[in-house]
PDB file of N, CA and C in Angstrom:
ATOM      1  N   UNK A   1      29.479 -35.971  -6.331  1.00  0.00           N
ATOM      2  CA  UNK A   1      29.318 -34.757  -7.118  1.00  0.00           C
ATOM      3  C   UNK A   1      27.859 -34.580  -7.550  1.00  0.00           C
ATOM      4  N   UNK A   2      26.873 -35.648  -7.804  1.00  0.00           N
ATOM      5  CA  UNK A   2      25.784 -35.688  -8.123  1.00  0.00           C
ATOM      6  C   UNK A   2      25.293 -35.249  -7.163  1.00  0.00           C
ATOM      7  N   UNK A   3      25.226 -36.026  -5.786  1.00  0.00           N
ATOM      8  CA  UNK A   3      24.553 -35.021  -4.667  1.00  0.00           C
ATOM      9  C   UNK A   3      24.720 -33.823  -4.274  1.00  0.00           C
ATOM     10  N   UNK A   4      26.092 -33.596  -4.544  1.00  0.00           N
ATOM     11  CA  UNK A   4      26.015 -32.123  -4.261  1.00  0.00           C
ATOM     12  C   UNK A   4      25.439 -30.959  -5.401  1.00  0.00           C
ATOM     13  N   UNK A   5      24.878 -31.726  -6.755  1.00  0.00           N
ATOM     14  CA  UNK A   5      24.607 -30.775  -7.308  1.00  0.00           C
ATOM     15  C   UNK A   5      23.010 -30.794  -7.062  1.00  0.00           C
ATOM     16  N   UNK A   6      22.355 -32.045  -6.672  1.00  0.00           N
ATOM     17  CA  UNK A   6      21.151 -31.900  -6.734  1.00  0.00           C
ATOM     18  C   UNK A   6      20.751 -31.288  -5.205  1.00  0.00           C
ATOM     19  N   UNK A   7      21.844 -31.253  -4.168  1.00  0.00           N
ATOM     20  CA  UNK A   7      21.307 -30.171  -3.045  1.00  0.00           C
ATOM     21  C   UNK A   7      21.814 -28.420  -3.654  1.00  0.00           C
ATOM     22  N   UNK A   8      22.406 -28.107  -4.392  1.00  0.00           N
ATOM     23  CA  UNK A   8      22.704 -26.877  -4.920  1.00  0.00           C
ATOM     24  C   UNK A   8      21.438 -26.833  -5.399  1.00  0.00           C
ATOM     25  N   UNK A   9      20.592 -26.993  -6.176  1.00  0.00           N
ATOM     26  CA  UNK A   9      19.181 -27.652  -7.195  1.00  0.00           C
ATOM     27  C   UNK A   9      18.558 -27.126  -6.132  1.00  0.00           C
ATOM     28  N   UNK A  10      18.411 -27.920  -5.206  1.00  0.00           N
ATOM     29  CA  UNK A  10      17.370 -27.912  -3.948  1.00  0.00           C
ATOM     30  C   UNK A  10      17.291 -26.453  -3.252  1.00  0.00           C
ATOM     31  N   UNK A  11      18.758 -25.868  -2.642  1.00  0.00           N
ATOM     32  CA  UNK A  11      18.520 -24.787  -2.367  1.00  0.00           C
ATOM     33  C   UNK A  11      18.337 -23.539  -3.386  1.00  0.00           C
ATOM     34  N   UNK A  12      18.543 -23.656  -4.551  1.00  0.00           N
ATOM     35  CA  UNK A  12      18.269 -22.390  -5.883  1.00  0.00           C
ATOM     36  C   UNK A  12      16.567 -22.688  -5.734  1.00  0.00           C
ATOM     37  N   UNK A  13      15.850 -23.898  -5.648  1.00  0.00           N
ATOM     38  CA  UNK A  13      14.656 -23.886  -5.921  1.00  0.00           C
ATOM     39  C   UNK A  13      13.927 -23.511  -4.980  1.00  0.00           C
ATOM     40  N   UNK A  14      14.661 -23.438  -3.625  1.00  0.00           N
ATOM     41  CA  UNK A  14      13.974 -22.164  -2.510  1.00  0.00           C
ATOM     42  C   UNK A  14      14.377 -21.288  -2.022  1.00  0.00           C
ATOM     43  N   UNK A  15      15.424 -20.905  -3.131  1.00  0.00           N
ATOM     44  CA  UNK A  15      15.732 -18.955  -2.925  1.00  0.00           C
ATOM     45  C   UNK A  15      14.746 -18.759  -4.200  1.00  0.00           C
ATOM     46  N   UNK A  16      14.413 -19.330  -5.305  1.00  0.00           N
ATOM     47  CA  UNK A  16      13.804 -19.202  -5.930  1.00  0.00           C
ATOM     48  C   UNK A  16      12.164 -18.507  -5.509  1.00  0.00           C
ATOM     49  N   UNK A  17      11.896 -19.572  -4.764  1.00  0.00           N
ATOM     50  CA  UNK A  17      10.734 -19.872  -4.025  1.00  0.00           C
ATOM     51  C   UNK A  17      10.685 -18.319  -3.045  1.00  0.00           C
ATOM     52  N   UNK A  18      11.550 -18.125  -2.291  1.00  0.00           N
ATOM     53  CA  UNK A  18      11.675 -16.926  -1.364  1.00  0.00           C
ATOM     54  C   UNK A  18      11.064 -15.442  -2.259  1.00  0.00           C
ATOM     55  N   UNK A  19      12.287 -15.918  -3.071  1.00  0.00           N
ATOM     56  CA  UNK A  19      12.285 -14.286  -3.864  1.00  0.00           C
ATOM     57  C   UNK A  19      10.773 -13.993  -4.680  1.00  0.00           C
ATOM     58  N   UNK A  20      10.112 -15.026  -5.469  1.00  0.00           N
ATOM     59  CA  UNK A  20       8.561 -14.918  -5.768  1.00  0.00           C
ATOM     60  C   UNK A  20       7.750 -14.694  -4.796  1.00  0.00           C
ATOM     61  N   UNK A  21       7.995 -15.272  -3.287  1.00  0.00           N
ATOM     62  CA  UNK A  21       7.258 -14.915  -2.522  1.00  0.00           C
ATOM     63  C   UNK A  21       7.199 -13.331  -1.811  1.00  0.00           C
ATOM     64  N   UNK A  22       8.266 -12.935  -1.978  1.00  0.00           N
ATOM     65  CA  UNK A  22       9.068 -11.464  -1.549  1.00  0.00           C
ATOM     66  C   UNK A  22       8.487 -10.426  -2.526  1.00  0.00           C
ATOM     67  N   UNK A  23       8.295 -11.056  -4.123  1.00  0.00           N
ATOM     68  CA  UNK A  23       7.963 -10.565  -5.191  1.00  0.00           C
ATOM     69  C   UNK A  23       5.909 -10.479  -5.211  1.00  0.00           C
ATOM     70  N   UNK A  24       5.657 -11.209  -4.575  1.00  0.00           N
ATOM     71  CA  UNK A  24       4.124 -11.224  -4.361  1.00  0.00           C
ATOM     72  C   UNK A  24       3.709 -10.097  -3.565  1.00  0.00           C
ATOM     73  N   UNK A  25       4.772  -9.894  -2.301  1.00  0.00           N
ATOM     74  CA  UNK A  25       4.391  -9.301  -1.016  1.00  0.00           C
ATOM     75  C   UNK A  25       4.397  -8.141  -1.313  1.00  0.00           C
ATOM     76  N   UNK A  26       5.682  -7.475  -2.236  1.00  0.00           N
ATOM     77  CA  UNK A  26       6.016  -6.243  -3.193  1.00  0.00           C
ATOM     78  C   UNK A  26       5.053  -5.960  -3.843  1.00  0.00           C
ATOM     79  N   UNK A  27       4.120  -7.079  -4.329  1.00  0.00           N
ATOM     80  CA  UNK A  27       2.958  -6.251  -5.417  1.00  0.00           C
ATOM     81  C   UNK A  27       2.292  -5.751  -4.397  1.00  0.00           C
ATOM     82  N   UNK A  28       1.576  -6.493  -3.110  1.00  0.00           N
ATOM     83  CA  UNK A  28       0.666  -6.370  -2.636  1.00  0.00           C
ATOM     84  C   UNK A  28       0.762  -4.865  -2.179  1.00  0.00           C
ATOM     85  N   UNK A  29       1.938  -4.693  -1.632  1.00  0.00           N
ATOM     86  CA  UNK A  29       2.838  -3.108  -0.621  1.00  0.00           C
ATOM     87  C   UNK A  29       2.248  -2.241  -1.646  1.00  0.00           C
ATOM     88  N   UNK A  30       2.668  -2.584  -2.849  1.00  0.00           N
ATOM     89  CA  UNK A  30       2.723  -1.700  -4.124  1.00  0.00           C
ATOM     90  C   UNK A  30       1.256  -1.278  -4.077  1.00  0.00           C
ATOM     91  N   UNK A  31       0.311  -2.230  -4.436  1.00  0.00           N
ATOM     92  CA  UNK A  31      -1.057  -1.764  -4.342  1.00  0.00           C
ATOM     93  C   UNK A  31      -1.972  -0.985  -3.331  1.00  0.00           C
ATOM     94  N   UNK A  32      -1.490  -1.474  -2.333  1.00  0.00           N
ATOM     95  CA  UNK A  32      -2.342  -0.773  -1.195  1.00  0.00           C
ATOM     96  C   UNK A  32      -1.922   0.805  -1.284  1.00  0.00           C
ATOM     97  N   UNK A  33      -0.220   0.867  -1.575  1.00  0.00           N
ATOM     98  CA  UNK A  33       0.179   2.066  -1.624  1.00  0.00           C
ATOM     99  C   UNK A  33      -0.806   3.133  -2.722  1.00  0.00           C
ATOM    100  N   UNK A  34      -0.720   2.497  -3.738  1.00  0.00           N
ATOM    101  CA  UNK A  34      -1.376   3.473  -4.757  1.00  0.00           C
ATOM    102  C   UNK A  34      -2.980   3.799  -4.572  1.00  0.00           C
ATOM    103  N   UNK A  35      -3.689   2.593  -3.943  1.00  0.00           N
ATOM    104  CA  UNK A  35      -4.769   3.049  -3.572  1.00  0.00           C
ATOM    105  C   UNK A  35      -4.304   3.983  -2.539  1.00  0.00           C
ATOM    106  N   UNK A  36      -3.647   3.996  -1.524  1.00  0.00           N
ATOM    107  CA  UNK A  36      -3.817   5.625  -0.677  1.00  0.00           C
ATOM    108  C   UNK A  36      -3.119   6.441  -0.916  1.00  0.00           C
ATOM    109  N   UNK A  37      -2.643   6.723  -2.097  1.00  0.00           N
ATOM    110  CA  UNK A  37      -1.858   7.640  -2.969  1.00  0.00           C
ATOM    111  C   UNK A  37      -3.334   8.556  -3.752  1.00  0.00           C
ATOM    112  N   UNK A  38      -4.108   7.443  -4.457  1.00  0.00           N
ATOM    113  CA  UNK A  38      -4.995   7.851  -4.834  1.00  0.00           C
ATOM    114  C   UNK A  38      -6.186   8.358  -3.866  1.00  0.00           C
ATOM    115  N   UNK A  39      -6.560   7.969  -2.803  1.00  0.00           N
ATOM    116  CA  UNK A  39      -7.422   8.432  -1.939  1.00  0.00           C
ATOM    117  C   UNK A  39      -6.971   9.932  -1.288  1.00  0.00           C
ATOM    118  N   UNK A  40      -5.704   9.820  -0.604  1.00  0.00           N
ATOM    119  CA  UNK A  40      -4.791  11.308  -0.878  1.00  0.00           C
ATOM    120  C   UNK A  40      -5.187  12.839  -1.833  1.00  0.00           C
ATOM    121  N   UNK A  41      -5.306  12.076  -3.006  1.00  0.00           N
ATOM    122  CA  UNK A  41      -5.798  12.928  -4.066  1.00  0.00           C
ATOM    123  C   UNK A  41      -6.730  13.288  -4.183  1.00  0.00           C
ATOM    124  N   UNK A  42      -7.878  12.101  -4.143  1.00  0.00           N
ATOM    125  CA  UNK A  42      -9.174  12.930  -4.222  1.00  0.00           C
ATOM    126  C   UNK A  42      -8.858  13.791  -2.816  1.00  0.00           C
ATOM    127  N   UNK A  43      -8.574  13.442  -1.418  1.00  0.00           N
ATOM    128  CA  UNK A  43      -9.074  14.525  -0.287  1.00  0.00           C
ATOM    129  C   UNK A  43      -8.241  15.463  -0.885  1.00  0.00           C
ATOM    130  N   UNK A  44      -6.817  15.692  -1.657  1.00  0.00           N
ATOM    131  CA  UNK A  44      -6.570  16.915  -2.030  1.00  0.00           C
ATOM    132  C   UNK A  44      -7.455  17.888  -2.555  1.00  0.00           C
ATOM    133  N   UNK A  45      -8.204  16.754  -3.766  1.00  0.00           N
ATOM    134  CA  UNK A  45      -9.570  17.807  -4.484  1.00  0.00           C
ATOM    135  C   UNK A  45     -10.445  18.324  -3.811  1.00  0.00           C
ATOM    136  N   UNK A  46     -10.579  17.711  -2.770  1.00  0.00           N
ATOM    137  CA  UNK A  46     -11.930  18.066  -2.251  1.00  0.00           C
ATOM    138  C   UNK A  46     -11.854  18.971  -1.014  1.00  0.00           C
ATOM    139  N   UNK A  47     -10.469  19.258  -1.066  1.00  0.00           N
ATOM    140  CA  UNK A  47      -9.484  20.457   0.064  1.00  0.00           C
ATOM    141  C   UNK A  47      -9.896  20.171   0.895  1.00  0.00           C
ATOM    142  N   UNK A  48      -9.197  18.880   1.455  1.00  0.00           N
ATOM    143  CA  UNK A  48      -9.394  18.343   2.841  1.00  0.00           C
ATOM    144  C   UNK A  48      -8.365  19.542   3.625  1.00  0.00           C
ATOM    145  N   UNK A  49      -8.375  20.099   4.692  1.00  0.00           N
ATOM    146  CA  UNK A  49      -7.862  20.838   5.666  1.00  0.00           C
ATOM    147  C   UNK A  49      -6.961  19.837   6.430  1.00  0.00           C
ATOM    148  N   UNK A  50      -5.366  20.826   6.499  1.00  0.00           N
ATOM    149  CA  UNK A  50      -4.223  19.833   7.078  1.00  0.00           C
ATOM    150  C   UNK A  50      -4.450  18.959   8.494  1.00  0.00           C
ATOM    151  N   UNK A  51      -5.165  20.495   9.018  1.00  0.00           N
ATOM    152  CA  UNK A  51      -5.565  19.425  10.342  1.00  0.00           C
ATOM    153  C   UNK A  51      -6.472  18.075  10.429  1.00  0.00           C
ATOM    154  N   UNK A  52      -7.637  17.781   9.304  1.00  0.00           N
ATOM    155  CA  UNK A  52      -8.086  16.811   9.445  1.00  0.00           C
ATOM    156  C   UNK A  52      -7.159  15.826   8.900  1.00  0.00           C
ATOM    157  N   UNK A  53      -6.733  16.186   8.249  1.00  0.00           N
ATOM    158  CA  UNK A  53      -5.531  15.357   7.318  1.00  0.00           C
ATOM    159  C   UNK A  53      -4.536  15.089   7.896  1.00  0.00           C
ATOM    160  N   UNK A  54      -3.900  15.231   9.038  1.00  0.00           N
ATOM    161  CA  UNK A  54      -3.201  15.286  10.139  1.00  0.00           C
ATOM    162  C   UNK A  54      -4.004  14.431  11.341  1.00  0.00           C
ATOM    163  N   UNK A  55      -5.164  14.227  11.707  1.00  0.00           N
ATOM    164  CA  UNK A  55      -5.731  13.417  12.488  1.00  0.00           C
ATOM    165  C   UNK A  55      -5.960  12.114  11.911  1.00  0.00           C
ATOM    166  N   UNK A  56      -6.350  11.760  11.141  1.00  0.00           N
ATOM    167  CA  UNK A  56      -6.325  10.419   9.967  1.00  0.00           C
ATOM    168  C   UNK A  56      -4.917  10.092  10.125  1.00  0.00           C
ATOM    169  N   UNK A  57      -3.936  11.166   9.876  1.00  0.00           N
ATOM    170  CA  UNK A  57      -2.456  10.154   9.576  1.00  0.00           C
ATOM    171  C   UNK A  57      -2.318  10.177  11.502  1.00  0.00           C
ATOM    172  N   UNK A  58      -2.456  10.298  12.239  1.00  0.00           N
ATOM    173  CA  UNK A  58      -2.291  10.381  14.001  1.00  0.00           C
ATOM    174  C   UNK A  58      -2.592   9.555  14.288  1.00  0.00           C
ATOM    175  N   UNK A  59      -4.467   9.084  14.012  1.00  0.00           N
ATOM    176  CA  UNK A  59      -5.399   8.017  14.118  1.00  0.00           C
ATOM    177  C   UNK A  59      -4.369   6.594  13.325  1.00  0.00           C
ATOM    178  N   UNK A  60      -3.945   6.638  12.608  1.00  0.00           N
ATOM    179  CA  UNK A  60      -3.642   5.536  11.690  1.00  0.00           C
ATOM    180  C   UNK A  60      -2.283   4.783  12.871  1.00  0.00           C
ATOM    181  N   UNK A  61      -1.611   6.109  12.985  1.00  0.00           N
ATOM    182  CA  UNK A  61      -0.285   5.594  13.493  1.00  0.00           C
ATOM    183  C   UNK A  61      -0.620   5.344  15.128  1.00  0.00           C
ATOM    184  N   UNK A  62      -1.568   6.083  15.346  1.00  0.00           N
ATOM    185  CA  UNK A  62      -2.234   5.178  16.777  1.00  0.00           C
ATOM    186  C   UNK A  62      -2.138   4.406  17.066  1.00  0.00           C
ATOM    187  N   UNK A  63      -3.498   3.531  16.000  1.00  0.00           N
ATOM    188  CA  UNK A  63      -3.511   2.414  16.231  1.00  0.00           C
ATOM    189  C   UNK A  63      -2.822   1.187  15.975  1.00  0.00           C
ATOM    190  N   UNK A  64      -1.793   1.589  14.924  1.00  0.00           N
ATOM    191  CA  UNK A  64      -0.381   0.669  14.737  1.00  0.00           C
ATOM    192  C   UNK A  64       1.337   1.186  15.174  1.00  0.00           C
ATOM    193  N   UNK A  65       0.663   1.164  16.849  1.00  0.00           N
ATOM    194  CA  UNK A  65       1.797   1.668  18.036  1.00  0.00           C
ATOM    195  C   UNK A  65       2.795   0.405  17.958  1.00  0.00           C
ATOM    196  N   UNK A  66       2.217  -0.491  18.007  1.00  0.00           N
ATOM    197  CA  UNK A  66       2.678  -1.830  17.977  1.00  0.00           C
ATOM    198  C   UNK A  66       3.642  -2.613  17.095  1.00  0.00           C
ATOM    199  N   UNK A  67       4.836  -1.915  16.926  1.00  0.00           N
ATOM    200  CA  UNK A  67       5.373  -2.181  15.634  1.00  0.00           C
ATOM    201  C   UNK A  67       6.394  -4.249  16.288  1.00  0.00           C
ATOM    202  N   UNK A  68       5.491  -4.420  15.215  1.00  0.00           N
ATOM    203  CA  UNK A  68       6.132  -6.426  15.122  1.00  0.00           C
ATOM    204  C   UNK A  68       7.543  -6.479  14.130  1.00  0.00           C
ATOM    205  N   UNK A  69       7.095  -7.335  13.349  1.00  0.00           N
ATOM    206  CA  UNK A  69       8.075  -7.279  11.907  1.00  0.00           C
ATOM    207  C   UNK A  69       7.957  -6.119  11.083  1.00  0.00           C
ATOM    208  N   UNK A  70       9.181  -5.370  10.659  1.00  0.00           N
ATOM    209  CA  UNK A  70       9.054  -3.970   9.874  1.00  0.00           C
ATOM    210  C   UNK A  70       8.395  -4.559   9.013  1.00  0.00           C
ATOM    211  N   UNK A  71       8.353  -5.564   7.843  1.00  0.00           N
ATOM    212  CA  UNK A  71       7.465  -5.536   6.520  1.00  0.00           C
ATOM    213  C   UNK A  71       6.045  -5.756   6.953  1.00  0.00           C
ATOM    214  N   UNK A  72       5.495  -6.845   7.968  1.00  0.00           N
ATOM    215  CA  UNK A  72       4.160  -6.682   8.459  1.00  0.00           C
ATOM    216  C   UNK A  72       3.747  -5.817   8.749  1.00  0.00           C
ATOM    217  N   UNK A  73       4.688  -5.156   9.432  1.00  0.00           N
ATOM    218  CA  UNK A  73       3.725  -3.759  10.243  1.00  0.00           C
ATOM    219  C   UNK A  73       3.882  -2.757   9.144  1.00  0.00           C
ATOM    220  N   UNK A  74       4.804  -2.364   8.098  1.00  0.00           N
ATOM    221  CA  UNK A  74       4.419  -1.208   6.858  1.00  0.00           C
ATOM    222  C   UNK A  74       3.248  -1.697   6.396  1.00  0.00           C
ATOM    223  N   UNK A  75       2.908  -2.862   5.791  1.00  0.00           N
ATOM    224  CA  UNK A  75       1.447  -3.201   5.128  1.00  0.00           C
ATOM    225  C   UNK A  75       0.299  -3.020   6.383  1.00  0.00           C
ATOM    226  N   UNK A  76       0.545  -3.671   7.437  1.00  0.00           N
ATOM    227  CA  UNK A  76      -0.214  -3.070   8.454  1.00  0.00           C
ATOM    228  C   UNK A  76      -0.770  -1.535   8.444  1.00  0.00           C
ATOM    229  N   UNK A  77      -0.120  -0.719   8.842  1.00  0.00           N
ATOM    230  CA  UNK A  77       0.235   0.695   8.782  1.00  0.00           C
ATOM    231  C   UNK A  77      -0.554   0.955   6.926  1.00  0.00           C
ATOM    232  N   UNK A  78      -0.007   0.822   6.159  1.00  0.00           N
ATOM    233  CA  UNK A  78      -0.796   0.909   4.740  1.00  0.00           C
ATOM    234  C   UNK A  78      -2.391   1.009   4.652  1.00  0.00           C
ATOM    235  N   UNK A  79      -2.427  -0.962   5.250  1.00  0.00           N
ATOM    236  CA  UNK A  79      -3.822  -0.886   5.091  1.00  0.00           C
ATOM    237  C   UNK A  79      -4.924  -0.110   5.888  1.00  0.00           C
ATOM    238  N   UNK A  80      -4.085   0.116   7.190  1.00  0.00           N
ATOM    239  CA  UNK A  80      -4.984   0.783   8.139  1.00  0.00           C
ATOM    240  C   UNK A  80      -5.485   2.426   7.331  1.00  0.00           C
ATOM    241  N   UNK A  81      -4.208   2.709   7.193  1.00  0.00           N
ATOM    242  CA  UNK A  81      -3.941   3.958   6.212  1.00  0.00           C
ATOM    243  C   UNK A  81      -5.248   4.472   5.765  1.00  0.00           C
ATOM    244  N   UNK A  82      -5.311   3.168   4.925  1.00  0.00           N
ATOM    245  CA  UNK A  82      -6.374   2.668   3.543  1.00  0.00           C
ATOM    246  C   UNK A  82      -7.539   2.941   4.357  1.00  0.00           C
ATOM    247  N   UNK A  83      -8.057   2.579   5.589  1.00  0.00           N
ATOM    248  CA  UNK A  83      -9.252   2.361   5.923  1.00  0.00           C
ATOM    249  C   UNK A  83      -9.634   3.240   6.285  1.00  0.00           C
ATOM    250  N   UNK A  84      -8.693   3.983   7.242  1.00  0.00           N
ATOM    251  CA  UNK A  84      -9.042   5.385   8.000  1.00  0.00           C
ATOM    252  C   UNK A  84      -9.594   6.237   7.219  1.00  0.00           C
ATOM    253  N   UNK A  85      -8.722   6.493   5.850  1.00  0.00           N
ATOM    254  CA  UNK A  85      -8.932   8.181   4.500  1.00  0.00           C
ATOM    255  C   UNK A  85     -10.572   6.945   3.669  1.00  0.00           C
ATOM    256  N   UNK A  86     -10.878   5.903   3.723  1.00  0.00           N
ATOM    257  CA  UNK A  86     -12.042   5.636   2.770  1.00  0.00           C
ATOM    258  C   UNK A  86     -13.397   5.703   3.721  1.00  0.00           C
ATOM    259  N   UNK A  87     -13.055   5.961   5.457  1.00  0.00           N
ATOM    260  CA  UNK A  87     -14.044   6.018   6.057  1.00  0.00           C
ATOM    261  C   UNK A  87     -14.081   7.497   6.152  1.00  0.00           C
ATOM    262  N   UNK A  88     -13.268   8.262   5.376  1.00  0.00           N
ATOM    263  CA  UNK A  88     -13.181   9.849   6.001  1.00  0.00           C
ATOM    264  C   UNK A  88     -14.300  10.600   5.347  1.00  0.00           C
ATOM    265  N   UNK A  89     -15.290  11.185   6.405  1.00  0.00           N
ATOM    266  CA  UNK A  89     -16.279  11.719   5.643  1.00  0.00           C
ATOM    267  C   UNK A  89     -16.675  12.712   4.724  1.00  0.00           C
ATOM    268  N   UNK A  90     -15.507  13.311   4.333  1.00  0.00           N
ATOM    269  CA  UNK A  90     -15.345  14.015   3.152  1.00  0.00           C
ATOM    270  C   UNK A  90     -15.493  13.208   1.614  1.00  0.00           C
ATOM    271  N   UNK A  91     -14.711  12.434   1.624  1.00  0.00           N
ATOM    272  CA  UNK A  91     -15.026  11.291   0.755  1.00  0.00           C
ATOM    273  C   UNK A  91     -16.793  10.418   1.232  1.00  0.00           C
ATOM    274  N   UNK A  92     -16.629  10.264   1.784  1.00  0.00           N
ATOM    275  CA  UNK A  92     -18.201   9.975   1.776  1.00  0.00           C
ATOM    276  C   UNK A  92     -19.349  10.754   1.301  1.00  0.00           C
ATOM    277  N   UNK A  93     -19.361  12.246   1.693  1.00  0.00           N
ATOM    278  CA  UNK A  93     -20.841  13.157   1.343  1.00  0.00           C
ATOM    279  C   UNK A  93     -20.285  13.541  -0.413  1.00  0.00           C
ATOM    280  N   UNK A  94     -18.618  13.380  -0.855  1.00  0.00           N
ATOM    281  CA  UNK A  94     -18.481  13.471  -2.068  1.00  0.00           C
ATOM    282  C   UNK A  94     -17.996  12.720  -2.549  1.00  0.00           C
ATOM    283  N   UNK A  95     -18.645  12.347  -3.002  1.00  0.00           N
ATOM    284  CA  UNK A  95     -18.143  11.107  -4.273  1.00  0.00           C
ATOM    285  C   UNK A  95     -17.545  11.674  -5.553  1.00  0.00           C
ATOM    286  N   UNK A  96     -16.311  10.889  -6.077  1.00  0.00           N
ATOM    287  CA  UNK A  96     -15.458  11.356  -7.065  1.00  0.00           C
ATOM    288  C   UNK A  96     -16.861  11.258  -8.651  1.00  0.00           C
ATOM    289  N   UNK A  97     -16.487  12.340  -9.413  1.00  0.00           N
ATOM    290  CA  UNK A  97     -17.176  12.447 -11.002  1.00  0.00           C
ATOM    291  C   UNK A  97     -16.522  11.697 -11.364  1.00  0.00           C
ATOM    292  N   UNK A  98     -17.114  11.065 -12.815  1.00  0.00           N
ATOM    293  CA  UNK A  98     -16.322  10.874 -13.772  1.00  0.00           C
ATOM    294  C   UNK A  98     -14.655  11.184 -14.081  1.00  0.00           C
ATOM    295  N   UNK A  99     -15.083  12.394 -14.338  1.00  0.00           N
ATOM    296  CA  UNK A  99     -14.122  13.448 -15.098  1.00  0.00           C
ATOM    297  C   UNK A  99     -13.314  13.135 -14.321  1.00  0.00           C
ATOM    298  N   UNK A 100     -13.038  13.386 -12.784  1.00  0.00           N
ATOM    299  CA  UNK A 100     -11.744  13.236 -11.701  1.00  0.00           C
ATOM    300  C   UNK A 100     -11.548  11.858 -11.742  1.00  0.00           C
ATOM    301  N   UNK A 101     -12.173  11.169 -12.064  1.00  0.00           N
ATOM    302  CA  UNK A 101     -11.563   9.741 -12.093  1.00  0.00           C
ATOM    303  C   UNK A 101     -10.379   9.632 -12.953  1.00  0.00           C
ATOM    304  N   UNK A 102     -11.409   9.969 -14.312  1.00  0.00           N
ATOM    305  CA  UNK A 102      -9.977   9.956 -16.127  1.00  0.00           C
ATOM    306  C   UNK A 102      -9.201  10.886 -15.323  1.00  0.00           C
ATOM    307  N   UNK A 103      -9.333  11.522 -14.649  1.00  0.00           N
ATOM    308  CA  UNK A 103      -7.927  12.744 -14.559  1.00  0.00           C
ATOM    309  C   UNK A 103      -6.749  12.056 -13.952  1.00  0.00           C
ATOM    310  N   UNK A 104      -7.375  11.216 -12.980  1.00  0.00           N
ATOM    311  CA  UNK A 104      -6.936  10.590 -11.687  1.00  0.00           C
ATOM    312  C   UNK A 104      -5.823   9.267 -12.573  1.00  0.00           C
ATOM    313  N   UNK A 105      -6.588   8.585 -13.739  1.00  0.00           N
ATOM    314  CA  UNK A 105      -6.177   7.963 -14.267  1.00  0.00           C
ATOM    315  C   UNK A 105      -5.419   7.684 -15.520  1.00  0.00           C
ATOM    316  N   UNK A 106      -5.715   8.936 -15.955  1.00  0.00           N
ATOM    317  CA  UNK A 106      -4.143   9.644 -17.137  1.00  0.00           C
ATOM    318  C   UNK A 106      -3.085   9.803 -16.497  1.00  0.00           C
ATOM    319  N   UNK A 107      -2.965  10.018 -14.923  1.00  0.00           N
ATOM    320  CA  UNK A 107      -1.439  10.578 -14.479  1.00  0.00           C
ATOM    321  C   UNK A 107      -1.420   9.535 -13.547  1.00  0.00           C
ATOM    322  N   UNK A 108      -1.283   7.883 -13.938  1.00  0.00           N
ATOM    323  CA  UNK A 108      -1.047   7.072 -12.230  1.00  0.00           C
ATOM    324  C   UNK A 108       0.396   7.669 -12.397  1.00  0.00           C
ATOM    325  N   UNK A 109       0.829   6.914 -10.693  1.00  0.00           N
ATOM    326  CA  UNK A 109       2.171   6.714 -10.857  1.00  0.00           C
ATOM    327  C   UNK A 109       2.688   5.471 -10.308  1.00  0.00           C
ATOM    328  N   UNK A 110       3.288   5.301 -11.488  1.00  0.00           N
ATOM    329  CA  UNK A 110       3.838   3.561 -11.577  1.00  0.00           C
ATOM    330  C   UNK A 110       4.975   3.347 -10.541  1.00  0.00           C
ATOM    331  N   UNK A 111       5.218   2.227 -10.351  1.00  0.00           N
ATOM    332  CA  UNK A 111       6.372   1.743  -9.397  1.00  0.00           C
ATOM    333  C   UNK A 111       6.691   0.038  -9.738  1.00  0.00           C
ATOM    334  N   UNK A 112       7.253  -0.340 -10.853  1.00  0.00           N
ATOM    335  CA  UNK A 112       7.904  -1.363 -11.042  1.00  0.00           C
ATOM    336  C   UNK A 112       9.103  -2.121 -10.424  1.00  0.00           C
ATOM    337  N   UNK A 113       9.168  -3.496  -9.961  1.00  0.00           N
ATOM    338  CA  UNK A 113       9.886  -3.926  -9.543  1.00  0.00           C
ATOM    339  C   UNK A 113      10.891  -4.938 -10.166  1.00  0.00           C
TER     340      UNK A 113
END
């Protein structure tokens, strides 16, 4: 009875282990998301045109044709996301003010897990 409670022990302490790790991966998803939630926004401000805004999301999913594991490849797909809209040269010749920043940052939107 002792062994079987200290292998019950054993496996709680790596579903344990799983689910923090599942819980890490969730923040990470979480973050990348809101940074291109927020990058989104500024090109809203800065009236990015659908069609360029439409080639960035084309370009993105281009280059992650390759779909592996669904959770790798969404953060995949995310970060690429991420890279494509911060190299987009609209955001480059304008850089966000102040002011659109606080604006940007009175209204996040949260996503708790």
């Amino acid at each position: 009875e002792l062994q079987q409670k200290v292998e019950e022990t054993e496996l709680l302490k790596m579903e344990l282990q799983m689910l923090e790790t599942e819980r890490v991966r969730l923040s990470l998803v979480e973050e990348k998301f809101m940074d291109v939630l927020q990058l989104l926004q500024q090109l809203r401000d800065l009236n990015i045109s659908k069609r360029a805004l439409g080639k960035i999301l084309l370009s993105t999913l281009e280059s992650c044709r390759d779909p592996r594991n669904g959770k790798a490849h969404l953060f995949e797909v995310l970060d690429t996301l991420h890279h494509e809209l911060t190299a987009c040269e609209l955001l480059q010749s304008h850089p966000l003010g102040q002011a659109q920043d606080c604006r940007a940052l009175a209204n996040p939107l949260l996503i708790s897990c």
